[in-house]
N, C-alpha and C. Protein backbone atom coordinates (compact mmCIF):
# COMPACT_ATOMS: atom_id res chain seq x y z
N UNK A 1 89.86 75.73 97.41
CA UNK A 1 90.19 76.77 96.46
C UNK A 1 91.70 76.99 96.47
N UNK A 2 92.36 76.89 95.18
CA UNK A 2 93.41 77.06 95.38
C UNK A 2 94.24 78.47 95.25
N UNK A 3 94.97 78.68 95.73
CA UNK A 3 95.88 80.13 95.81
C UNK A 3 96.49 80.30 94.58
N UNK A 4 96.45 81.97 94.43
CA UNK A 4 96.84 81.84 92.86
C UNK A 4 98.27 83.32 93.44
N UNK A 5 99.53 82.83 92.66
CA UNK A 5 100.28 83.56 92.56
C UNK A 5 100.82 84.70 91.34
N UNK A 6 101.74 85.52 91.60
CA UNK A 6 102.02 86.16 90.40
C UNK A 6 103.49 86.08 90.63
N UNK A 7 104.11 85.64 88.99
CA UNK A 7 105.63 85.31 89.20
C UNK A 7 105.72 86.08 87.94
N UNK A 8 106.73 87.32 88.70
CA UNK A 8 107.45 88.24 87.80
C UNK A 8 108.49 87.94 87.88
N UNK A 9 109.04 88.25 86.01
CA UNK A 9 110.41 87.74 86.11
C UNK A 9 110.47 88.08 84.35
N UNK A 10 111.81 88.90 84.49
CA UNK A 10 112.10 89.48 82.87
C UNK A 10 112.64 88.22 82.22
N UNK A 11 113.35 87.00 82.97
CA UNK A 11 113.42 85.60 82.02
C UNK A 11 112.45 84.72 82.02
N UNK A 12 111.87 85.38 80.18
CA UNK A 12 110.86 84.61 80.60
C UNK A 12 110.65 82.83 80.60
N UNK A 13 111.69 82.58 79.84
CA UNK A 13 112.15 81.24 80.56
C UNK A 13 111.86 80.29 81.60
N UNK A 14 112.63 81.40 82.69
CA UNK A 14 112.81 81.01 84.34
C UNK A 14 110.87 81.15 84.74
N UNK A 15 110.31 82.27 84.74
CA UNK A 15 108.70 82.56 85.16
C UNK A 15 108.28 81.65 83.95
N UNK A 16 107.99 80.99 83.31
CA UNK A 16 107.41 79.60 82.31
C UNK A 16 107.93 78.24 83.38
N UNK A 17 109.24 77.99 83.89
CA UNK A 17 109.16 77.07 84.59
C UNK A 17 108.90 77.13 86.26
N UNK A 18 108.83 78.21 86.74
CA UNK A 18 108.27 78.41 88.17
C UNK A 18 106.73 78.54 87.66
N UNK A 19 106.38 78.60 86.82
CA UNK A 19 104.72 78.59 86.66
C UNK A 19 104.34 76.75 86.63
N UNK A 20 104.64 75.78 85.62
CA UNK A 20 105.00 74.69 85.95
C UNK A 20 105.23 74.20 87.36
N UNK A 21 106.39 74.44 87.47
CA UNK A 21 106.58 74.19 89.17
C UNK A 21 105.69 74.12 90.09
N UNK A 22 105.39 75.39 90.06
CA UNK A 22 104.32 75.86 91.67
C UNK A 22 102.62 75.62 91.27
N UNK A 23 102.67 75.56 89.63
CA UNK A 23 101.57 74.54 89.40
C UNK A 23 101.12 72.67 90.31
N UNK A 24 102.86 72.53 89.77
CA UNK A 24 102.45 71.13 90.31
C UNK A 24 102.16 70.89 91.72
N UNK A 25 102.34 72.02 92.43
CA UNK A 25 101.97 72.23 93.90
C UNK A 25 100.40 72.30 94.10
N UNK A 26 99.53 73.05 93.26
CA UNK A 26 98.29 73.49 93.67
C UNK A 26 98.42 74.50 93.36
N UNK A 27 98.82 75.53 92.56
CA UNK A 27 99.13 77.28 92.73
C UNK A 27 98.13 77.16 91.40
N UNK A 28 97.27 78.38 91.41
CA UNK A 28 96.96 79.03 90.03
C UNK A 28 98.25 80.48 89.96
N UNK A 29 99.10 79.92 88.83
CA UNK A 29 99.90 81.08 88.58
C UNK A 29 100.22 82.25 87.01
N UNK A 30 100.08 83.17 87.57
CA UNK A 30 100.13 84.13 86.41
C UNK A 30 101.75 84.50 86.59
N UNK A 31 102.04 85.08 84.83
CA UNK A 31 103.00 85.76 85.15
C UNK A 31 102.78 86.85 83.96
N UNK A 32 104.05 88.10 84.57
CA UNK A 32 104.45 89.04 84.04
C UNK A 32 105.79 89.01 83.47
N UNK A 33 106.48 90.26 82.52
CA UNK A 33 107.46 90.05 82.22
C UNK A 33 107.98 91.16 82.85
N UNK A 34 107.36 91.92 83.69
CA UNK A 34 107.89 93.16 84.20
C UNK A 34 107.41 93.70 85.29
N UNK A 35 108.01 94.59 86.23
CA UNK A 35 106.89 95.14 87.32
C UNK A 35 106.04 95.99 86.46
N UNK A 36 106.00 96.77 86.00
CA UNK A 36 104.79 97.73 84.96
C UNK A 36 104.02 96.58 84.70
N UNK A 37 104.17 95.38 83.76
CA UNK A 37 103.08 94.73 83.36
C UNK A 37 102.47 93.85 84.67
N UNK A 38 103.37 93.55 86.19
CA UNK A 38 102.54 93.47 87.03
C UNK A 38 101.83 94.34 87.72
N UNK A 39 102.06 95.68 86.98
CA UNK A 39 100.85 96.33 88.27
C UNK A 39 99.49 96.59 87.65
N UNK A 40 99.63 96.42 86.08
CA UNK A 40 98.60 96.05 85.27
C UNK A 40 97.89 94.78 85.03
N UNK A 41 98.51 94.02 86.03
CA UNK A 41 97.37 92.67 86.17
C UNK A 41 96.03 92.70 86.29
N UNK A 42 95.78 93.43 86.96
CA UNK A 42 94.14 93.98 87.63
C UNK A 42 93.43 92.79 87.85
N UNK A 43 93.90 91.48 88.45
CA UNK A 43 93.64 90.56 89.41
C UNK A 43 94.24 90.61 91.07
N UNK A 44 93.34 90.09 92.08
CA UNK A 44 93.92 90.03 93.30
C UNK A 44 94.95 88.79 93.10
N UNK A 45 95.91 88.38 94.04
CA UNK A 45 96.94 87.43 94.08
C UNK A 45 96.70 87.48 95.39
N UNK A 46 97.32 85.77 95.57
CA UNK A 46 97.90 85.60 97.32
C UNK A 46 99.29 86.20 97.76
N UNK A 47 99.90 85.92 96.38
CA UNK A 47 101.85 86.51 96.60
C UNK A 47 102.44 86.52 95.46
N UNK A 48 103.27 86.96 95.29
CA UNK A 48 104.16 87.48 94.81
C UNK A 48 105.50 86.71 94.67
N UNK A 49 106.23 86.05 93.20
CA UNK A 49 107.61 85.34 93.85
C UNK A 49 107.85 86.24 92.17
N UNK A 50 108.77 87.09 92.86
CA UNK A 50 109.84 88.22 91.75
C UNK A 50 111.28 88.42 91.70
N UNK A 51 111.64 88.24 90.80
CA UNK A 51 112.48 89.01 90.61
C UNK A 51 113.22 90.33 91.18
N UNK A 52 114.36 89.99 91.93
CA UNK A 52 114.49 91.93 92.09
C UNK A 52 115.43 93.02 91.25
N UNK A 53 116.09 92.31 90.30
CA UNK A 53 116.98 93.13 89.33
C UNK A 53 115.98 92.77 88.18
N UNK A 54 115.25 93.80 87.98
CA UNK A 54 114.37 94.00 86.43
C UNK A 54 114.67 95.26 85.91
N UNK A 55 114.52 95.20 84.38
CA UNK A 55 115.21 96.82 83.38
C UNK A 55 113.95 97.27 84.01
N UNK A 56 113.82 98.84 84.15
CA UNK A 56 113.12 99.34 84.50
C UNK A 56 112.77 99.69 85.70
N UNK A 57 111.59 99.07 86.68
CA UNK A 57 111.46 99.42 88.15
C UNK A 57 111.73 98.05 88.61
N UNK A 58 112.24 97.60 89.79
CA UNK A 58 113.10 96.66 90.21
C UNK A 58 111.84 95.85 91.09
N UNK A 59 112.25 95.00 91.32
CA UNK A 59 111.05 94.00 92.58
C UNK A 59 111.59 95.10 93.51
N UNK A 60 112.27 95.23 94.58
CA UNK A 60 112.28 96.00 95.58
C UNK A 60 111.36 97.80 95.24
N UNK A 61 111.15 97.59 94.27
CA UNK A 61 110.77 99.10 93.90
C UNK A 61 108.95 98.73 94.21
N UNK A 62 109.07 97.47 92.92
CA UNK A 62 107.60 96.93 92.83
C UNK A 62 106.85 96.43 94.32
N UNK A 63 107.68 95.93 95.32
CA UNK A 63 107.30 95.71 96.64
C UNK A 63 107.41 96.92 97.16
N UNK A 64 107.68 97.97 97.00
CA UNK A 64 107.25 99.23 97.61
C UNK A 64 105.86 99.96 97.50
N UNK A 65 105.81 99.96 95.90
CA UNK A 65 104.56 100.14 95.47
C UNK A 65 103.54 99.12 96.21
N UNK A 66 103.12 97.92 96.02
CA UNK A 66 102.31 96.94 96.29
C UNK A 66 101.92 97.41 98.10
N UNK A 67 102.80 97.31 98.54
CA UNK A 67 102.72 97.16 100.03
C UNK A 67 101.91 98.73 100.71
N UNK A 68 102.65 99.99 99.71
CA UNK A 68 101.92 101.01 100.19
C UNK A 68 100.73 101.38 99.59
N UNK A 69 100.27 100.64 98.61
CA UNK A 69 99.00 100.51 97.84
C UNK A 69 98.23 101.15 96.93
């Protein structure tokens, strides 16, 4: 079974080719364009590869949230 990630990232560019990427590894990967639209995933994930300067609430903000649950 393979591990599925979530790659936030406001370019969505950059999260289109880390989805590719960590595909070609084995990853099932989702992405967001924002922490808000990742906390509305309402799927479990193995991890997390974000961004930490996003408009709005920041990855360091969004790893605050996540971690205290």
């Amino acid at each position: 079974m393979s591990q599925t990630l979530l790659v936030i990232d406001d370019d969505q560019r950059l999260g289109q080719l880390l989805k590719e990427f960590l595909g070609r590894d084995g990853y099932q990967v989702l992405l967001a364009d924002s922490a808000e639209a990742a906390l509305n995933i309402g799927t479990m994930v193995d991890g997390l590869v974000l961004d930490v300067m996003m408009p709005g609430m920041s990855g360091i903000e969004l790893t605050e949230r996540v971690r205290d649950g």
